[in-house]
Protein backbone atom coordinates (compact mmCIF):
# COMPACT_ATOMS: atom_id res chain seq x y z
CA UNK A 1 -12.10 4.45 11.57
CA UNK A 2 -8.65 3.79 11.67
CA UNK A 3 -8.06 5.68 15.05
CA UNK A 4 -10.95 3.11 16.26
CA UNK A 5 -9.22 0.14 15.23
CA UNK A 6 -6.31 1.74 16.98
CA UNK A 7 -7.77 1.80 20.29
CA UNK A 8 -5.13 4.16 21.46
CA UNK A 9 -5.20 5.74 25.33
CA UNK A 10 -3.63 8.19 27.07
CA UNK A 11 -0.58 6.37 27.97
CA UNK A 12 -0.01 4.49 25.15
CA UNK A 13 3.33 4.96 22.55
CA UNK A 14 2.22 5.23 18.88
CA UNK A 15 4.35 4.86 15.92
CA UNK A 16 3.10 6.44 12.82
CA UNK A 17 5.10 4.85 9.77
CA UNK A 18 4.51 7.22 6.45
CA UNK A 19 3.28 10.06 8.59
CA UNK A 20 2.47 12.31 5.27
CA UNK A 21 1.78 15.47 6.58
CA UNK A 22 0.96 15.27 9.93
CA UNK A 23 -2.91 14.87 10.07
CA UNK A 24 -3.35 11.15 11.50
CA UNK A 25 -0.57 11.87 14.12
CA UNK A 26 -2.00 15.24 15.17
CA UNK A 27 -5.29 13.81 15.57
CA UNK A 28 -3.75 10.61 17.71
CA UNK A 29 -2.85 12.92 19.69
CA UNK A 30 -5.51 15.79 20.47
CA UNK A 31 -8.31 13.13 20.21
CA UNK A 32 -6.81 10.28 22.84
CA UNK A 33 -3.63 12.13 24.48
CA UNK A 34 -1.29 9.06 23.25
CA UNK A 35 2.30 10.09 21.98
CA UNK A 36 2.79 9.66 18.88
CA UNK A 37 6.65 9.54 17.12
CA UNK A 38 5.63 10.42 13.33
CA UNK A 39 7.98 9.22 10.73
CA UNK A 40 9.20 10.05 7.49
CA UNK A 41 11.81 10.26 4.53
CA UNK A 42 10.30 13.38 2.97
CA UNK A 43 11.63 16.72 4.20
CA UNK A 44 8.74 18.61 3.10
CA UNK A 45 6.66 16.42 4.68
CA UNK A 46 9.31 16.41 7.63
CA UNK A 47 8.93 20.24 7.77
CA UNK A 48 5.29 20.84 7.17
CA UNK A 49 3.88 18.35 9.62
CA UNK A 50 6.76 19.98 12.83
CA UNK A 51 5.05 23.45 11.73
CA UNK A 52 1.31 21.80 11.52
CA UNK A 53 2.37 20.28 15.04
CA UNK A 54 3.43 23.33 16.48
CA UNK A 55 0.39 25.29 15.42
CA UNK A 56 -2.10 22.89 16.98
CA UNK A 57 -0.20 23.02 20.65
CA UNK A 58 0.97 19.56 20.28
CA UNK A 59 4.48 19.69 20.66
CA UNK A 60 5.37 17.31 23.49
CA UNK A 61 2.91 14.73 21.99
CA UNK A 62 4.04 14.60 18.82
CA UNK A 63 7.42 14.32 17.84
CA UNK A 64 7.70 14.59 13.26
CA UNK A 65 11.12 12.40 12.98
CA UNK A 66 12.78 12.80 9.61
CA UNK A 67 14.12 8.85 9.70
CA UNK A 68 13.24 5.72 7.89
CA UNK A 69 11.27 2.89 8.83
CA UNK A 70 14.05 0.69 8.99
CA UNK A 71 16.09 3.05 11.39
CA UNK A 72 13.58 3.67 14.28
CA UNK A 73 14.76 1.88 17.48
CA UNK A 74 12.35 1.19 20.58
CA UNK A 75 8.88 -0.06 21.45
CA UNK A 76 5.62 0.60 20.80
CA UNK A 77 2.29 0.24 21.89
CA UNK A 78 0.40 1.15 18.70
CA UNK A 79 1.72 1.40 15.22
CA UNK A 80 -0.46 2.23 12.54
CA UNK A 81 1.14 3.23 8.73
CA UNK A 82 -1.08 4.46 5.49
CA UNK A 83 -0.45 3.43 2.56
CA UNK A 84 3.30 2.71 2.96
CA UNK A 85 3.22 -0.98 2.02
CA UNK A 86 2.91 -0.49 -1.65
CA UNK A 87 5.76 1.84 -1.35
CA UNK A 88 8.47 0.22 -0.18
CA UNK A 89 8.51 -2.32 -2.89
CA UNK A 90 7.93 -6.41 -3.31
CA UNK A 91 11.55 -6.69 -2.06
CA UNK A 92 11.33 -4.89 0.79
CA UNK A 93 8.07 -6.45 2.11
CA UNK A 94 9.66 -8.58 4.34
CA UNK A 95 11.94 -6.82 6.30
CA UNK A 96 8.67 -3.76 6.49
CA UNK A 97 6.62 -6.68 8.70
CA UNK A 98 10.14 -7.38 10.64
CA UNK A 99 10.32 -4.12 11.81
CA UNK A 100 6.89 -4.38 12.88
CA UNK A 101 7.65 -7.26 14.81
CA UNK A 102 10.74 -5.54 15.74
CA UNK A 103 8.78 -2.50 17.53
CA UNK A 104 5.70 -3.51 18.49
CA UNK A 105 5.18 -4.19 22.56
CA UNK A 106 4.36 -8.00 23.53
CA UNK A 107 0.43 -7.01 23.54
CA UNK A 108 0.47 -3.89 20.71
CA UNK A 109 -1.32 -4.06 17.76
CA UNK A 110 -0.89 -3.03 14.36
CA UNK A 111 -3.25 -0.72 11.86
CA UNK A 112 -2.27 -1.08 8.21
CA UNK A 113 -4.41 0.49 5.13
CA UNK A 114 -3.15 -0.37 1.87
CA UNK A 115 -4.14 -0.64 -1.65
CA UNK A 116 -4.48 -3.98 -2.66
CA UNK A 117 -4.85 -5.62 -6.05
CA UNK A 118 -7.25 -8.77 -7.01
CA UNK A 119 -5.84 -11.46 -6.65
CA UNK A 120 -6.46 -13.04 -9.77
CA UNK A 121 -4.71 -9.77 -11.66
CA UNK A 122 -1.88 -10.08 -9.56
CA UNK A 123 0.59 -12.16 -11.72
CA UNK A 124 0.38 -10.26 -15.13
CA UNK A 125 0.53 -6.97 -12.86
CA UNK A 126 3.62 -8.45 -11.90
CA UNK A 127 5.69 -9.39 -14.86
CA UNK A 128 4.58 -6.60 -16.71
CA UNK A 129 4.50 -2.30 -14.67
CA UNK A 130 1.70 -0.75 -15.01
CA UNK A 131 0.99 3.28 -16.04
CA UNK A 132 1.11 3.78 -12.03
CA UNK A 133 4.73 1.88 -11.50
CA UNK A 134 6.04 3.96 -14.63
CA UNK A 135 4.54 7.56 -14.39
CA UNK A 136 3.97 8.34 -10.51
CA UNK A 137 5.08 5.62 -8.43
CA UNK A 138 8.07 4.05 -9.67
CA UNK A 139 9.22 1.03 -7.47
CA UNK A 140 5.70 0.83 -5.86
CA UNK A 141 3.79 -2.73 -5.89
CA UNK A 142 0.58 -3.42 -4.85
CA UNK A 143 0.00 -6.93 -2.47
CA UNK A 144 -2.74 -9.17 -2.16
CA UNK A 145 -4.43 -9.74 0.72
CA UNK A 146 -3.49 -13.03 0.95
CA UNK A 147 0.39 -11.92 0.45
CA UNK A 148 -0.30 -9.44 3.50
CA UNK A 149 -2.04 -12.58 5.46
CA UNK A 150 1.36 -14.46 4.97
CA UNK A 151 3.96 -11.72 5.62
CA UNK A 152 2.27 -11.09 8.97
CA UNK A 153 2.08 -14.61 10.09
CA UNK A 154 5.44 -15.21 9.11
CA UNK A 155 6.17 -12.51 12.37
CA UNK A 156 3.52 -14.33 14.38
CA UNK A 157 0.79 -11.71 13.45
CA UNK A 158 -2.88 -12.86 13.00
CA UNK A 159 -5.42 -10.60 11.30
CA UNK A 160 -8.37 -9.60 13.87
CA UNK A 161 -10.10 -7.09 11.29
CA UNK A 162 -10.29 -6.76 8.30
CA UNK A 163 -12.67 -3.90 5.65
CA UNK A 164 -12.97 -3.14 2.19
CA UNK A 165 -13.67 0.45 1.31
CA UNK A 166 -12.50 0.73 -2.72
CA UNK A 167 -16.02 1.99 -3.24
CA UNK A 168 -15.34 4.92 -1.12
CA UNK A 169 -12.14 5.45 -2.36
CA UNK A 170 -13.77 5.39 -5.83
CA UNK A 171 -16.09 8.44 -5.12
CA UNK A 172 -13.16 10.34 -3.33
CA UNK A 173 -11.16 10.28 -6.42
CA UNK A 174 -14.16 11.34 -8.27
CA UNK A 175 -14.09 14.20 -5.91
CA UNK A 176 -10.50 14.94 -6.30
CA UNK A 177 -10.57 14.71 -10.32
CA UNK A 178 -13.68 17.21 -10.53
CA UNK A 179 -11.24 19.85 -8.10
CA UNK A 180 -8.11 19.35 -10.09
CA UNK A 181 -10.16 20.09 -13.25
CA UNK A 182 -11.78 23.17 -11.35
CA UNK A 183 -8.24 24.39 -10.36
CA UNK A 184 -7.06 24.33 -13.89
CA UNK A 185 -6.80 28.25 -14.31
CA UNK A 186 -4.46 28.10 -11.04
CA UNK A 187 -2.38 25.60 -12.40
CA UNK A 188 -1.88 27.34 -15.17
CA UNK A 189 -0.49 30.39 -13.02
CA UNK A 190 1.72 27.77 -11.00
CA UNK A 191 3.90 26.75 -14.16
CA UNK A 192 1.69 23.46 -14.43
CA UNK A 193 0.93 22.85 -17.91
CA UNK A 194 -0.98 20.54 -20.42
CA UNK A 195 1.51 17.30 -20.02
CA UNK A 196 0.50 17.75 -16.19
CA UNK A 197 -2.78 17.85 -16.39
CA UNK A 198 -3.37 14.95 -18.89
CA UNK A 199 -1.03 13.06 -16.70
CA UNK A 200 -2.80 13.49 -13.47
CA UNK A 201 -5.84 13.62 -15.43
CA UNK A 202 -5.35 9.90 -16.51
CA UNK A 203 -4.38 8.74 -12.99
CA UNK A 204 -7.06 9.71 -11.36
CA UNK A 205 -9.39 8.21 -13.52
CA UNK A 206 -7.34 5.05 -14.30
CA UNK A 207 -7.41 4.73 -10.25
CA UNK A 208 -11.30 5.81 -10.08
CA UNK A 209 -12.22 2.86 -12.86
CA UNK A 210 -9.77 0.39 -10.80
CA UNK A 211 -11.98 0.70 -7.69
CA UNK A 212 -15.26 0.60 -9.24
CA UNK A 213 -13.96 -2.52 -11.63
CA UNK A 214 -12.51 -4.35 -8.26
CA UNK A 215 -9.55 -4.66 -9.65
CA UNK A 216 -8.32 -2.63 -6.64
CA UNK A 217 -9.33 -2.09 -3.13
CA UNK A 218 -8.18 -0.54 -0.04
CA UNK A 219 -8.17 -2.56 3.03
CA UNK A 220 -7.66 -1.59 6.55
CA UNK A 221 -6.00 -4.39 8.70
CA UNK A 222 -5.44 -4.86 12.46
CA UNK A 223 -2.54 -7.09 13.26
CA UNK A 224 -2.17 -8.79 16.90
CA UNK A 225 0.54 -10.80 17.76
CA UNK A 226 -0.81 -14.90 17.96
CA UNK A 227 -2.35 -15.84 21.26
CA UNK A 228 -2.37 -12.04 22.38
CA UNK A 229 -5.95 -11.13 23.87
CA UNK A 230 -7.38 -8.06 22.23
């Protein structure tokens, strides 16, 4: 879905910000011949997703850039990014849709999926971090989408589509809890013991009963530049 939303073609430039480990990017590219430039901060990421690249025959397409977001120079014809917002932090929010602004081409667009939280939990999730902020994501903050409506029309972006999927997201997480608990025995073998568990345990589930609640969501957003024709 998000490649669709994309609309990427052969000649188009794509920026991936948050690349993760290469699969979005690799896909780009086999699937629609674009280019893709694939960024991230993580050097295991950095490394895994040049060997992943390199074993699909897709060097010269895609090119895994160990740089941050805020470092990239150029311009783009697509830029899509996963799940980055709610990692760069409340502060940083602005200056994330900037760059956006900053590298997107005249008649680009812009593919964002991001957690969201409701909007009417959003000020005591505020004052007060949650297990999330303190136990696996430290610095990480969940928008609104009403925050995300505002940051990108503040850089002269206008939503064009918008979709909901936290009930999807709630039944992948059930997926992912019942194969952790399956791969406890090789956990175990790895050096990853009880505290582990119980703490991954717990965030998979807290996350699982956030999505079916609504107290969460993901949304995928497409971003055009005001006026542009799409």
């Amino acid at each position: 879905r998000v490649a669709t939303l994309l609309e990427p073609s052969a000649h188009d430039r794509v920026l991936e910000i948050g690349c993760g480990w290469g699969g979005l990017a690799g896909h780009l590219a086999r699937e629609f011949g674009c280019h893709v430039d694939a960024i991230t901060v993580s050097r295991a990421q950095y490394e895994f997703g040049r060997t992943r690249i390199a074993d699909a025959g897709l060097v010269g397409r895609v090119d895994v850039r160990l740089i941050d977001y805020r470092d990239v120079t150029g311009r783009y014809d697509r830029i899509v990014s996963i799940e980055m917002l709610e990692a760069v932090g409340e502060a940083y929010w602005p200056l994330y849709f900037r760059r956006l602004d900053e590298l997107l081409s005249a008649d680009g667009c812009v593919v964002l999926q991001a957690i969201v939280i409701a909007e009417s939990h959003y000020a005591a999730y505020r004052r007060q971090p949650d297990f999330i902020q303190r136990h696996i994501f430290p610095g990480g903050m969940l928008p609104t989408v009403p925050i995300i409506e505002a940051l990108a029309a503040a850089r002269g972006f206008t939503i064009d589509q918008l979709s909901f999927h936290g009930a999807d997201y709630a039944e992948t997480l059930r997926h992912w809890r019942a194969r952790f608990e399956a791969a406890a025995v090789a956990l175990d073998r790895l050096g990853y013991g009880e505290r582990f568990r119980r703490l991954w345990r717990y965030y998979l589930a807290y996350c699982e009963a956030g999505f079916e609640t609504e107290r969460i969501d993901v949304v995928q957003i497409r971003l055009r530049r005001r006026g542009s024709v799409s």
